[in-house]
N, C-alpha and C. Protein backbone atom coordinates (compact mmCIF):
# COMPACT_ATOMS: atom_id res chain seq x y z
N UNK A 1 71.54 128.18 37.62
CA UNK A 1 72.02 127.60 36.39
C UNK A 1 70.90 126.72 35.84
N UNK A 2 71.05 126.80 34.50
CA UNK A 2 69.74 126.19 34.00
C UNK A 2 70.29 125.06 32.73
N UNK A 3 69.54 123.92 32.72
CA UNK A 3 70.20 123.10 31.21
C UNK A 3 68.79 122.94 30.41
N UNK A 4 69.01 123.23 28.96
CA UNK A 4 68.00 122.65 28.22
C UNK A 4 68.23 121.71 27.46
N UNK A 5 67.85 121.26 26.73
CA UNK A 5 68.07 120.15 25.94
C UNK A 5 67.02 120.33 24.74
N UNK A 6 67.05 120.62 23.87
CA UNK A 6 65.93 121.22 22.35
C UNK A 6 65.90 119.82 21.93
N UNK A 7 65.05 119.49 21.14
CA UNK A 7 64.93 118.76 19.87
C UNK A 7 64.69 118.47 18.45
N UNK A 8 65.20 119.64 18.35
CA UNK A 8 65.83 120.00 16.91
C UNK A 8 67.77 120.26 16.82
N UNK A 9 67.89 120.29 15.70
CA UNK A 9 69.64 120.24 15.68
C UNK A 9 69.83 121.36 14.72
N UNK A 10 68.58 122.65 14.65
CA UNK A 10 69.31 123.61 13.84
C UNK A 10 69.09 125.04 15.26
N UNK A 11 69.64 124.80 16.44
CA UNK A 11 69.41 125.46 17.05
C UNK A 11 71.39 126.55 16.62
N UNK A 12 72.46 125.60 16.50
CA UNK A 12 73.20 126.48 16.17
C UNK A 12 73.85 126.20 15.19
N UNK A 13 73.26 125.98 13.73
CA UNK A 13 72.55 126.38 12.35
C UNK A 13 74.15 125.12 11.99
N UNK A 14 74.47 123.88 12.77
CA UNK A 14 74.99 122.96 12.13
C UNK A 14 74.89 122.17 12.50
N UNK A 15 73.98 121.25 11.43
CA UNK A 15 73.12 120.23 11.34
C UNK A 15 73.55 119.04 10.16
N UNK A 16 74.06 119.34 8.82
CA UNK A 16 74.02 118.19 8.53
C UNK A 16 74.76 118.38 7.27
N UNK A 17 75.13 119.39 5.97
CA UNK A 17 76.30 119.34 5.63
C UNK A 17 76.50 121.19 4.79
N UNK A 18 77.58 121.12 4.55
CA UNK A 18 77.59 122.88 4.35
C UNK A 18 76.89 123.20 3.15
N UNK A 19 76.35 124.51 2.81
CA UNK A 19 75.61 125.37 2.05
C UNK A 19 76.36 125.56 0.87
N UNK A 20 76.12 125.43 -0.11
CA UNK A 20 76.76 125.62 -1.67
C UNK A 20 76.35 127.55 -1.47
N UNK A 21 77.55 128.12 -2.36
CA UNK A 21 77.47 129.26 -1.85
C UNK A 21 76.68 130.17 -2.58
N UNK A 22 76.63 129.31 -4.05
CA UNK A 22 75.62 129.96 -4.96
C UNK A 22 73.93 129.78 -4.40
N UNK A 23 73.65 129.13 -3.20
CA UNK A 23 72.70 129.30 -2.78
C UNK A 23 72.16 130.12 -2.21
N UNK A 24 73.18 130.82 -1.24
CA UNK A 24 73.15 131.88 -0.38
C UNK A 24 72.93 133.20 -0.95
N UNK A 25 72.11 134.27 -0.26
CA UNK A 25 71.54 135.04 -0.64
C UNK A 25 72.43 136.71 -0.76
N UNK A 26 73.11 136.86 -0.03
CA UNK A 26 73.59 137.53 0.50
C UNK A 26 75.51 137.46 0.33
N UNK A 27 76.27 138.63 0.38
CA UNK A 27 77.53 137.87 0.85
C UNK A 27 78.06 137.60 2.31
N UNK A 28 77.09 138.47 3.04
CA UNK A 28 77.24 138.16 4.57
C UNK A 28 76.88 136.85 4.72
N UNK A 29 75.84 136.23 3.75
CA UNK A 29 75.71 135.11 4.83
C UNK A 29 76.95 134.00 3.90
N UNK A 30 77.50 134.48 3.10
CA UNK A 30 78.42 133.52 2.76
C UNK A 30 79.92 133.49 3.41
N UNK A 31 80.40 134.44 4.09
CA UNK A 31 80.69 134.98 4.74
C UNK A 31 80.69 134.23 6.12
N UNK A 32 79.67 133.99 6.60
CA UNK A 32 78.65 133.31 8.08
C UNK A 32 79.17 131.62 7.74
N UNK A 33 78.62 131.46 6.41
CA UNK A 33 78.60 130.31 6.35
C UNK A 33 80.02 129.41 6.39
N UNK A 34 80.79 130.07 6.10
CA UNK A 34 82.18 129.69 6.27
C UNK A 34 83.28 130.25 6.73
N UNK A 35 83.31 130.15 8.44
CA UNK A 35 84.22 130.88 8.99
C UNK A 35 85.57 130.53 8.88
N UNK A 36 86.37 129.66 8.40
CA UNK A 36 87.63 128.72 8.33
C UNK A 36 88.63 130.10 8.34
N UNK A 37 88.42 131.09 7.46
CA UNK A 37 89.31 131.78 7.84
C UNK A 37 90.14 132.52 8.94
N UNK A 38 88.90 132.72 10.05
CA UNK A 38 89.13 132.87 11.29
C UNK A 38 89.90 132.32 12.35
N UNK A 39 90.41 131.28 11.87
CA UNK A 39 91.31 130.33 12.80
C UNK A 39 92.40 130.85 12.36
N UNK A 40 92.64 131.26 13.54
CA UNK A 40 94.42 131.40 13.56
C UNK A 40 95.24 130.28 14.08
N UNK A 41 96.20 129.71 13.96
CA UNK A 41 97.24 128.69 14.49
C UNK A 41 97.75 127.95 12.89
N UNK A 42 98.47 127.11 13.39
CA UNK A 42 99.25 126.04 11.94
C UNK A 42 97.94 125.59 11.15
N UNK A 43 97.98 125.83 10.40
CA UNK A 43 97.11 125.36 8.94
C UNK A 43 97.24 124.23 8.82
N UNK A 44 98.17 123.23 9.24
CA UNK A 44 98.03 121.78 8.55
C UNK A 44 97.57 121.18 9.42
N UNK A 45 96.77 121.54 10.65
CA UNK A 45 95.76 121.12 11.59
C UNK A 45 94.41 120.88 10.98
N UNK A 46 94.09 122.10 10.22
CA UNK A 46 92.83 122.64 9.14
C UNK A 46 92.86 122.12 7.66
N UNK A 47 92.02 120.77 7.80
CA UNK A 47 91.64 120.68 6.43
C UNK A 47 91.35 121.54 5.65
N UNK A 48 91.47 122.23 4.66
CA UNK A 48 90.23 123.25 3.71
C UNK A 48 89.51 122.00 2.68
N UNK A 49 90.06 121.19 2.71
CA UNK A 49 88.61 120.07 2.03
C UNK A 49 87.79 119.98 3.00
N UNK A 50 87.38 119.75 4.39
CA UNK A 50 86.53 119.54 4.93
C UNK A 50 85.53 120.92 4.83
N UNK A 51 85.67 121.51 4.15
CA UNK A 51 84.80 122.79 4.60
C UNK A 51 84.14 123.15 3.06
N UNK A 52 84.12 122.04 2.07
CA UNK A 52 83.61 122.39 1.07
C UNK A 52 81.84 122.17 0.95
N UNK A 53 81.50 122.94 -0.12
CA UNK A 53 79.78 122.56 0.02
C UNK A 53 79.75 120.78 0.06
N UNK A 54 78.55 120.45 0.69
CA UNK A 54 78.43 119.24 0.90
C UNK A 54 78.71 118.58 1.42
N UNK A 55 79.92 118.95 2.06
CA UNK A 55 80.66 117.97 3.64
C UNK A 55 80.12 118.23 4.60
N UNK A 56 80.20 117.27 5.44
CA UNK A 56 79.56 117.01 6.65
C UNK A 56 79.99 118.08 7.47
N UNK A 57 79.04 118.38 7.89
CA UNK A 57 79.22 119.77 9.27
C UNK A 57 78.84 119.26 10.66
N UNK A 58 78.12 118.21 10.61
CA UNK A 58 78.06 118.15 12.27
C UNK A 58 76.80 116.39 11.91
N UNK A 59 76.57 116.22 13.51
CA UNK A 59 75.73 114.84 13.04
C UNK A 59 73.89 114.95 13.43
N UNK A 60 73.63 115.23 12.17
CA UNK A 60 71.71 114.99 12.82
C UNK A 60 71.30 114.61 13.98
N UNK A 61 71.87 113.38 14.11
CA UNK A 61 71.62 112.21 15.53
C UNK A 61 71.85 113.13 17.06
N UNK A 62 72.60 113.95 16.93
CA UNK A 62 72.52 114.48 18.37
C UNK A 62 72.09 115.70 18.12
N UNK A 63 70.50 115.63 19.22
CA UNK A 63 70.17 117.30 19.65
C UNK A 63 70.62 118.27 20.01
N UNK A 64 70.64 119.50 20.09
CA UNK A 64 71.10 120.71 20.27
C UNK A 64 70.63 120.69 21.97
N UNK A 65 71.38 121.62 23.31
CA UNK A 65 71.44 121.64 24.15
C UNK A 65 72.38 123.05 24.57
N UNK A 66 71.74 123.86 25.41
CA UNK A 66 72.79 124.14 26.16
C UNK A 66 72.21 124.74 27.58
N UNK A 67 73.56 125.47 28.15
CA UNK A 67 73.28 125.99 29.68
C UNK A 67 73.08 127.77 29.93
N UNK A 68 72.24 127.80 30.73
CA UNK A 68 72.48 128.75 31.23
C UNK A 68 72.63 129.53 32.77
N UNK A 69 73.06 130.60 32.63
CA UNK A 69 73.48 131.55 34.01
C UNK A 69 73.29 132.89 34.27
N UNK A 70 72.82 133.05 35.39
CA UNK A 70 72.23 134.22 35.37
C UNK A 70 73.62 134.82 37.15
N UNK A 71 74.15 135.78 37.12
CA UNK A 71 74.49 136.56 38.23
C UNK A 71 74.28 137.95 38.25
N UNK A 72 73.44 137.92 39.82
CA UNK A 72 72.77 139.51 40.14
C UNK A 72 73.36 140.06 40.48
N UNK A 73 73.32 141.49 40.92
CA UNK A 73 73.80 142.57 41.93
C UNK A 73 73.17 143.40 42.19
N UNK A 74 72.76 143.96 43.54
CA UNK A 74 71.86 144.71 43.73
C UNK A 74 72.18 145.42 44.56
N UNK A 75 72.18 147.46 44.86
CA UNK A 75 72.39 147.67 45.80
C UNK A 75 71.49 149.00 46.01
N UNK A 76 71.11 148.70 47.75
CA UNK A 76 69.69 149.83 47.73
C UNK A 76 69.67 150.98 48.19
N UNK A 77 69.71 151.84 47.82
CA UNK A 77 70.10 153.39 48.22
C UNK A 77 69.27 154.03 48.83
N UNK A 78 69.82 154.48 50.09
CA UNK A 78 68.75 154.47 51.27
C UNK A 78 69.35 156.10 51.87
N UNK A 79 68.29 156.96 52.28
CA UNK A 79 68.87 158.28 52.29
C UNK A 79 69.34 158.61 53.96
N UNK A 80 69.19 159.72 54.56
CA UNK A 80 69.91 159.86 55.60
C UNK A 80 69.52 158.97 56.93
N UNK A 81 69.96 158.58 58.26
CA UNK A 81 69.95 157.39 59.25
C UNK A 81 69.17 158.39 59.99
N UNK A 82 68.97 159.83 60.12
CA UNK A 82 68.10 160.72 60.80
C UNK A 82 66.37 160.42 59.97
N UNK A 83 66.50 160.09 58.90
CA UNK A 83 64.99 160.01 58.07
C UNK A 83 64.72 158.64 58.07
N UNK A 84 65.08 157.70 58.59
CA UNK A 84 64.43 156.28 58.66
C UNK A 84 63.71 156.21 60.27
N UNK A 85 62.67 155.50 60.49
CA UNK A 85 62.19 155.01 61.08
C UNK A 85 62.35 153.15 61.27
N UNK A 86 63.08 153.28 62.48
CA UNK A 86 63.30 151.66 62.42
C UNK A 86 61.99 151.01 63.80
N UNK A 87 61.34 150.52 63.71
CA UNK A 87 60.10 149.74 64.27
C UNK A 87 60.71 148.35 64.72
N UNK A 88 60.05 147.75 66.04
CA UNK A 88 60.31 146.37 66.05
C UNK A 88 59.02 146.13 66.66
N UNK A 89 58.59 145.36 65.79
CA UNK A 89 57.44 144.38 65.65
C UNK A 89 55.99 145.54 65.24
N UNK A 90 54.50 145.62 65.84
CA UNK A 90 53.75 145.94 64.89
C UNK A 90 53.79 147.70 66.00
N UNK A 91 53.15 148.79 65.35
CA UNK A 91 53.17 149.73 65.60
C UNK A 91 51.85 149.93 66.46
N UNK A 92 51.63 150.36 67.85
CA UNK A 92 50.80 150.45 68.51
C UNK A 92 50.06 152.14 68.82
N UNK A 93 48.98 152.77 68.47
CA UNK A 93 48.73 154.22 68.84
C UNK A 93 48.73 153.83 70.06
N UNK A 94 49.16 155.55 70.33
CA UNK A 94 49.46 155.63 71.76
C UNK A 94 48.06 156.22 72.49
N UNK A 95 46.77 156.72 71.68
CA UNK A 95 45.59 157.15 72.14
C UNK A 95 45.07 156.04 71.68
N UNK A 96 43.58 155.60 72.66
CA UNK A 96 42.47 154.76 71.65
C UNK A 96 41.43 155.06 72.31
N UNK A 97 40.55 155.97 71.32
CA UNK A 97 39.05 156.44 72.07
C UNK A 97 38.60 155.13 72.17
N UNK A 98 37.50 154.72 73.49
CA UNK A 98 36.50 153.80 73.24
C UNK A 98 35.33 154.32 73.36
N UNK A 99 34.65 154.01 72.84
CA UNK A 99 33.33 154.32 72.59
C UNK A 99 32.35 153.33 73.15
N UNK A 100 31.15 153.56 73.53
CA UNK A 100 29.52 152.73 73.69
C UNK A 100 28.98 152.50 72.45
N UNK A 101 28.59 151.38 72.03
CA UNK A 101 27.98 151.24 71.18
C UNK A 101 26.84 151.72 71.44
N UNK A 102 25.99 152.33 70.43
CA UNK A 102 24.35 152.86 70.68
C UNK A 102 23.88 152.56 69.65
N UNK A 103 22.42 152.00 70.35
CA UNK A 103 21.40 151.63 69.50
C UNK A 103 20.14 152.24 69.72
């Protein structure tokens, strides 16, 4: 597990107050820019004034951060128990010419 901590606050693109929509380029990103519709549950939980251009979306003052995780699995496919060679410790020939050195 890993934590970072960035120092910037547009790591997840809310930083400081919402996008007027005539700015936006695209309708996807207008779209992006205001998910409110996506909440499902009681509506009178959900301002829709808070979500107009120019309201506050989140606070400058705190950096962006998060975690991560990684889980492996690995498994090694090994062919028949007649074709392995199992060894313990280093492998010794069973011939060893010696020779005279000559000079």
């Amino acid at each position: 597990m890993g934590y970072r901590k960035t120092f910037t606050d547009y790591l997840d693109d809310i930083s400081t107050t919402f996008a007027n929509e005539d700015d936006l380029d695209s309708e996807l990103s207008v779209e992006l820019a205001n998910r409110n519709d996506e909440i499902e549950g009681d509506d009178a939980i959900i301002d829709p004034n808070n979500y107009e251009p120019g309201s506050k979306r989140g606070n400058s003052s705190d950096k962006d951060s998060f975690l991560t995780t990684h889980f492996g699995f690995s498994y090694v496919l090994r062919g028949s128990w007649r074709n392995t060679i199992i060894t313990r410790g280093p492998v010794r020939p069973k011939f060893i010419r010696k020779t005279r050195v000559k000079f």
